[in-house]
Protein backbone atom coordinates (compact mmCIF):
# COMPACT_ATOMS: atom_id res chain seq x y z
CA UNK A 1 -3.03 1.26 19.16
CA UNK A 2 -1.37 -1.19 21.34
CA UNK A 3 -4.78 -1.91 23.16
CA UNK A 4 -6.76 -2.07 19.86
CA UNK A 5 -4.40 -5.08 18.69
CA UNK A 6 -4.72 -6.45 21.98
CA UNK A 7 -8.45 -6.07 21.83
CA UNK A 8 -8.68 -7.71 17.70
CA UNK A 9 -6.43 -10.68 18.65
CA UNK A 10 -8.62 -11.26 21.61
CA UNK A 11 -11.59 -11.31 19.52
CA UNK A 12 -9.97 -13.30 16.93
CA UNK A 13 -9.38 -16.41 19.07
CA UNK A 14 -13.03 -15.96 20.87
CA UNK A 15 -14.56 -16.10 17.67
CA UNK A 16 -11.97 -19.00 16.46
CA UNK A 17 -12.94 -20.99 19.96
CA UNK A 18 -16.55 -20.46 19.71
CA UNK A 19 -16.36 -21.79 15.90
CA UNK A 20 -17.49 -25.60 14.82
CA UNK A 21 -16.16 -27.83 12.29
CA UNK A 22 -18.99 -30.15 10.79
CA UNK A 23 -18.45 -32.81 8.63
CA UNK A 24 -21.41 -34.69 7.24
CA UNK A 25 -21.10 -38.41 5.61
CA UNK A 26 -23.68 -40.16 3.63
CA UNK A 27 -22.99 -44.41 3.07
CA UNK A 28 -26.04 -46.61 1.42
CA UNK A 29 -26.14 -49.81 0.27
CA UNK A 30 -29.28 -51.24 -2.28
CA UNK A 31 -31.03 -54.12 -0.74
CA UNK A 32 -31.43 -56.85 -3.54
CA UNK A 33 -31.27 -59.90 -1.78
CA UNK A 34 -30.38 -58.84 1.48
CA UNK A 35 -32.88 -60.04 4.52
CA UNK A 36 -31.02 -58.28 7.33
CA UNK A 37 -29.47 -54.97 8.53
CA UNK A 38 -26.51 -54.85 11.41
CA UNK A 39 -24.96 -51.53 11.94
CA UNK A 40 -22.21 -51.74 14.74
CA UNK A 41 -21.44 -47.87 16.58
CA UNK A 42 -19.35 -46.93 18.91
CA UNK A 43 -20.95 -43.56 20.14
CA UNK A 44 -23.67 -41.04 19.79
CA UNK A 45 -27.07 -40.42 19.29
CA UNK A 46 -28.66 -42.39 16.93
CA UNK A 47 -32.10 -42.82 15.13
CA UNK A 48 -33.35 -45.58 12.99
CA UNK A 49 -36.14 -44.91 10.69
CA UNK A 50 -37.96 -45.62 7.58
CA UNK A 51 -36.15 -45.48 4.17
CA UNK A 52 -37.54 -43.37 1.51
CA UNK A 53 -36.50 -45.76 -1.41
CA UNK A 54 -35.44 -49.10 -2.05
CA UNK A 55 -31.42 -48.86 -0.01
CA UNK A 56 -30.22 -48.94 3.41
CA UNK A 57 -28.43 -45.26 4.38
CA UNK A 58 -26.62 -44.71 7.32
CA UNK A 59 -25.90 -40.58 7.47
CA UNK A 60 -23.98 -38.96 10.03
CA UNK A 61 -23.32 -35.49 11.49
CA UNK A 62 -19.80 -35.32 13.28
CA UNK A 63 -19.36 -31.73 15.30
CA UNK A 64 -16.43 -30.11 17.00
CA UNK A 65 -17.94 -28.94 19.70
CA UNK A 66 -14.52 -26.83 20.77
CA UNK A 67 -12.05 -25.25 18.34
CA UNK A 68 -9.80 -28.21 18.61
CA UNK A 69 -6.74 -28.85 15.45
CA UNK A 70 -7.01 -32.84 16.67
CA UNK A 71 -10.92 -32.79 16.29
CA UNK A 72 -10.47 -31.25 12.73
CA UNK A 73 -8.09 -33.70 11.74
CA UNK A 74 -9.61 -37.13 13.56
CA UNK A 75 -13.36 -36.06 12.04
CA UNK A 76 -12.01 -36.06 8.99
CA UNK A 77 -10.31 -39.38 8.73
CA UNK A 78 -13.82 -41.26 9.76
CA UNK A 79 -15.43 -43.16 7.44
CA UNK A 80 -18.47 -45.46 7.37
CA UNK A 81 -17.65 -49.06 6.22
CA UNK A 82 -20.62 -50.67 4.12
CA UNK A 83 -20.82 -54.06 3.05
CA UNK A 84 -22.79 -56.92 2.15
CA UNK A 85 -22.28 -60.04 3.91
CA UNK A 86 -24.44 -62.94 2.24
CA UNK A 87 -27.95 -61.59 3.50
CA UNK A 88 -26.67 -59.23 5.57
CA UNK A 89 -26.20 -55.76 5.13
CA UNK A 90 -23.81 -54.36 7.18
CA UNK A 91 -22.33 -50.83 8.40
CA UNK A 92 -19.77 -49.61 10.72
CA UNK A 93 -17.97 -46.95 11.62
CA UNK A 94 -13.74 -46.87 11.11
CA UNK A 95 -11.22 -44.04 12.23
CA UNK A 96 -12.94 -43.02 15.13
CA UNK A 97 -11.74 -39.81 16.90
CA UNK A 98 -9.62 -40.78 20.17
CA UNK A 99 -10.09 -37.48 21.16
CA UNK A 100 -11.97 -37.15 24.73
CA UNK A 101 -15.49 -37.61 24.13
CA UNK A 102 -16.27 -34.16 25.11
CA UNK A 103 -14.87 -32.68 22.51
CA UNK A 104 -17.19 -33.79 19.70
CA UNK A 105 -20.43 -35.11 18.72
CA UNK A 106 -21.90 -37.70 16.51
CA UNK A 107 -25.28 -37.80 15.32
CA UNK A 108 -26.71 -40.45 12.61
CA UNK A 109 -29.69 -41.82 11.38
CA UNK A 110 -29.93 -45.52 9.60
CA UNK A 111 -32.76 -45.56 7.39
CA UNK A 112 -34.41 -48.89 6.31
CA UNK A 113 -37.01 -50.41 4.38
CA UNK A 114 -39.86 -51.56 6.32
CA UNK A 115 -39.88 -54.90 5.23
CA UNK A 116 -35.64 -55.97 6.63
CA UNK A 117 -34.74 -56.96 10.00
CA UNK A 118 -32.56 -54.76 12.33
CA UNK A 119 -29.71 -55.03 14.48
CA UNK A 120 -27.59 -52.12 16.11
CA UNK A 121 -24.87 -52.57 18.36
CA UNK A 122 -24.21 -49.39 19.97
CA UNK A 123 -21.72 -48.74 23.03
CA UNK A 124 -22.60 -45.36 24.47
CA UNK A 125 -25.24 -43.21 23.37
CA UNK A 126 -29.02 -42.73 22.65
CA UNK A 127 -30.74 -44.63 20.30
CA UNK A 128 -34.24 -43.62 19.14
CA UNK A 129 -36.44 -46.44 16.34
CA UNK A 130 -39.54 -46.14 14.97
CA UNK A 131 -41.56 -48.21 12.42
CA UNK A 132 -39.61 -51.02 12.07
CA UNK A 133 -41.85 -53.84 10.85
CA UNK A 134 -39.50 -56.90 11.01
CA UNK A 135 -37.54 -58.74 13.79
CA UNK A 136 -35.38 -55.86 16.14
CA UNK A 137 -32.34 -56.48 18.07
CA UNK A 138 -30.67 -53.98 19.77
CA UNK A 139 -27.80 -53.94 22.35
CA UNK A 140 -26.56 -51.36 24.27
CA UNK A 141 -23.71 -50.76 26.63
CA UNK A 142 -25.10 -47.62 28.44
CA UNK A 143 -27.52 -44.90 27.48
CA UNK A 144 -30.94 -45.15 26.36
CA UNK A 145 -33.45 -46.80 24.11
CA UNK A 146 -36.67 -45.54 22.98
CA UNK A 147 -38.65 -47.71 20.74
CA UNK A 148 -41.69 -47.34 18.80
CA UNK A 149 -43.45 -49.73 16.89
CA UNK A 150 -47.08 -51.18 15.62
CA UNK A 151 -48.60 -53.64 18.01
CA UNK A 152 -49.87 -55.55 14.39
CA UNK A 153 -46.29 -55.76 13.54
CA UNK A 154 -45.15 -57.69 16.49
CA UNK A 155 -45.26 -60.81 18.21
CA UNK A 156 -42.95 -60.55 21.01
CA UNK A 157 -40.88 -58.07 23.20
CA UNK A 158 -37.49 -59.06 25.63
CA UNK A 159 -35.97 -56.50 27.58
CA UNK A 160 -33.54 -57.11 29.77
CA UNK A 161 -31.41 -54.16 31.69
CA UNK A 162 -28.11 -55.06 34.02
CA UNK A 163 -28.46 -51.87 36.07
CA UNK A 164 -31.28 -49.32 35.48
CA UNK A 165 -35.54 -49.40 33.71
CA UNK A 166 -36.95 -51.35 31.42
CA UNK A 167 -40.73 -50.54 30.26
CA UNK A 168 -43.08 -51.97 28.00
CA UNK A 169 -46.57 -50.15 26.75
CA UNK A 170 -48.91 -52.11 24.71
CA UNK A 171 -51.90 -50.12 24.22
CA UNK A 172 -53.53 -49.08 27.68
CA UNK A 173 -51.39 -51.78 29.54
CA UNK A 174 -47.47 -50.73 31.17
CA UNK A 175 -45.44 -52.88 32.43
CA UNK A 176 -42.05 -51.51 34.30
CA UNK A 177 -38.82 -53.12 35.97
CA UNK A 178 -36.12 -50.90 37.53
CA UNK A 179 -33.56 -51.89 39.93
CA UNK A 180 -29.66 -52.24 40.60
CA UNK A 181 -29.15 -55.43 38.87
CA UNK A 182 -30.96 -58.40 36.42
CA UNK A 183 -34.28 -57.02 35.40
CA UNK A 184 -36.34 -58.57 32.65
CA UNK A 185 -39.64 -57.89 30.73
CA UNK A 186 -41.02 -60.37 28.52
CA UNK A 187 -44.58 -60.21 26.36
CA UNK A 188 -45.53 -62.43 23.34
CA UNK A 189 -49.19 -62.02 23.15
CA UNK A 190 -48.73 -60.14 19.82
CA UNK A 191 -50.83 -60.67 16.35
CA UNK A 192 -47.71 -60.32 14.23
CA UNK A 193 -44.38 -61.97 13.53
CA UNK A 194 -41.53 -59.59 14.57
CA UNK A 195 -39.61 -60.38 17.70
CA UNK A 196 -38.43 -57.22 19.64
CA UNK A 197 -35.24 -57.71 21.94
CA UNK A 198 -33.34 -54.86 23.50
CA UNK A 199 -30.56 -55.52 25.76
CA UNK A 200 -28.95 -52.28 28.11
CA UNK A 201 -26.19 -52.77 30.44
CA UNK A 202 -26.85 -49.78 32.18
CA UNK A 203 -29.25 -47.19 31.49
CA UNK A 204 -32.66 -46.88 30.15
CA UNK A 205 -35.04 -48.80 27.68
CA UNK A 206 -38.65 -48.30 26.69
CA UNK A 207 -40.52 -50.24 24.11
CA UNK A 208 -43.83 -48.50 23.11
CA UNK A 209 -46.46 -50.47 20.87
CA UNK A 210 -49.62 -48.22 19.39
């Protein structure tokens, strides 16, 4: 008996530590007059896509990735801040977990019409956009940056990377600079009016036009 107990608690807390909290969050503001999005993020792995209606949403996924009673609690207490600031629609991210960064994960997408400019601010993380039609600003402390966009929608691309690789497809033509410190790319041969520019301390960004 005395090994059975031994045996269920065991299993209890394997089953406890191998278990996940998710909480999922949904923020959206409508356009109307609004000519801009910003979103600022701390962390994660974000994607910015089209918007299937007329608002801006910004939906995350926040995971314990360890049974952890401080994860629970800290997930819990985030919340996305949404606001409109003259023509500027803005979004961050308040209560962040101060838990180590190992013991969670945060996933979002921002999802905007085609025809508002973007900015994201993000400090560590991946960051994946496609179809954006308007201007696209992007800074990022270190991680990546994968971009994808219509060469008809833009008429020129910056890239500039402190430590790490920048590249640039448009069409058949690449164009690549990697190093330890102060690289740059810069095209503005385009047919259409967006202007691209992605900034990455350290770490990766690629720009793809089709």
């Amino acid at each position: 008996m005395k090994t059975f107990a031994i045996a269920l608690v065991l299993a209890l807390a394997t089953a406890r530590a191998s278990a996940s909290t998710v909480r999922e969050i949904d923020s959206h503001l409508p356009v109307q007059d609004a000519t801009s999005v910003r979103a600022d993020l701390p962390i994660g792995e974000f994607a910015v896509a089209t918007s299937h209606d007329a608002d801006v949403h910004l939906r995350l996924r926040i995971t314990c990735t360890n049974w952890n009673d401080k994860c629970e609690e800290q997930i819990h207490d985030l919340v996305i801040r949404a606001r409109q600031d003259g023509q500027v629609l803005r979004f961050s991210l308040d209560n962040m977990p101060w838990i180590h960064n190992d013991s969670f994960k945060l996933k979002g997408t921002l999802e905007v019409p085609p025809k508002l400019a973007v900015q994201v601010k993000l400090g560590v993380g991946q960051l994946t956009i496609k179809d954006v039609r308007d201007d696209l600003d992007v800074e990022l402390g270190v991680g990546e940056v994968h971009v994808a966009m219509r060469q008809k929608d833009v008429r020129s691309v910056r890239l500039s990377s402190g430590v790490g690789d920048a590249s640039l497809d448009v069409g058949a033509r690449h164009m690549r600079s990697s190093g330890l410190l102060g690289h740059r790319l810069h095209w503005s041969e385009g047919p259409g009016r967006a202007e691209v520019e992605v900034e990455v301390g350290v770490g990766q960004s690629e720009v793809e036009l089709d």
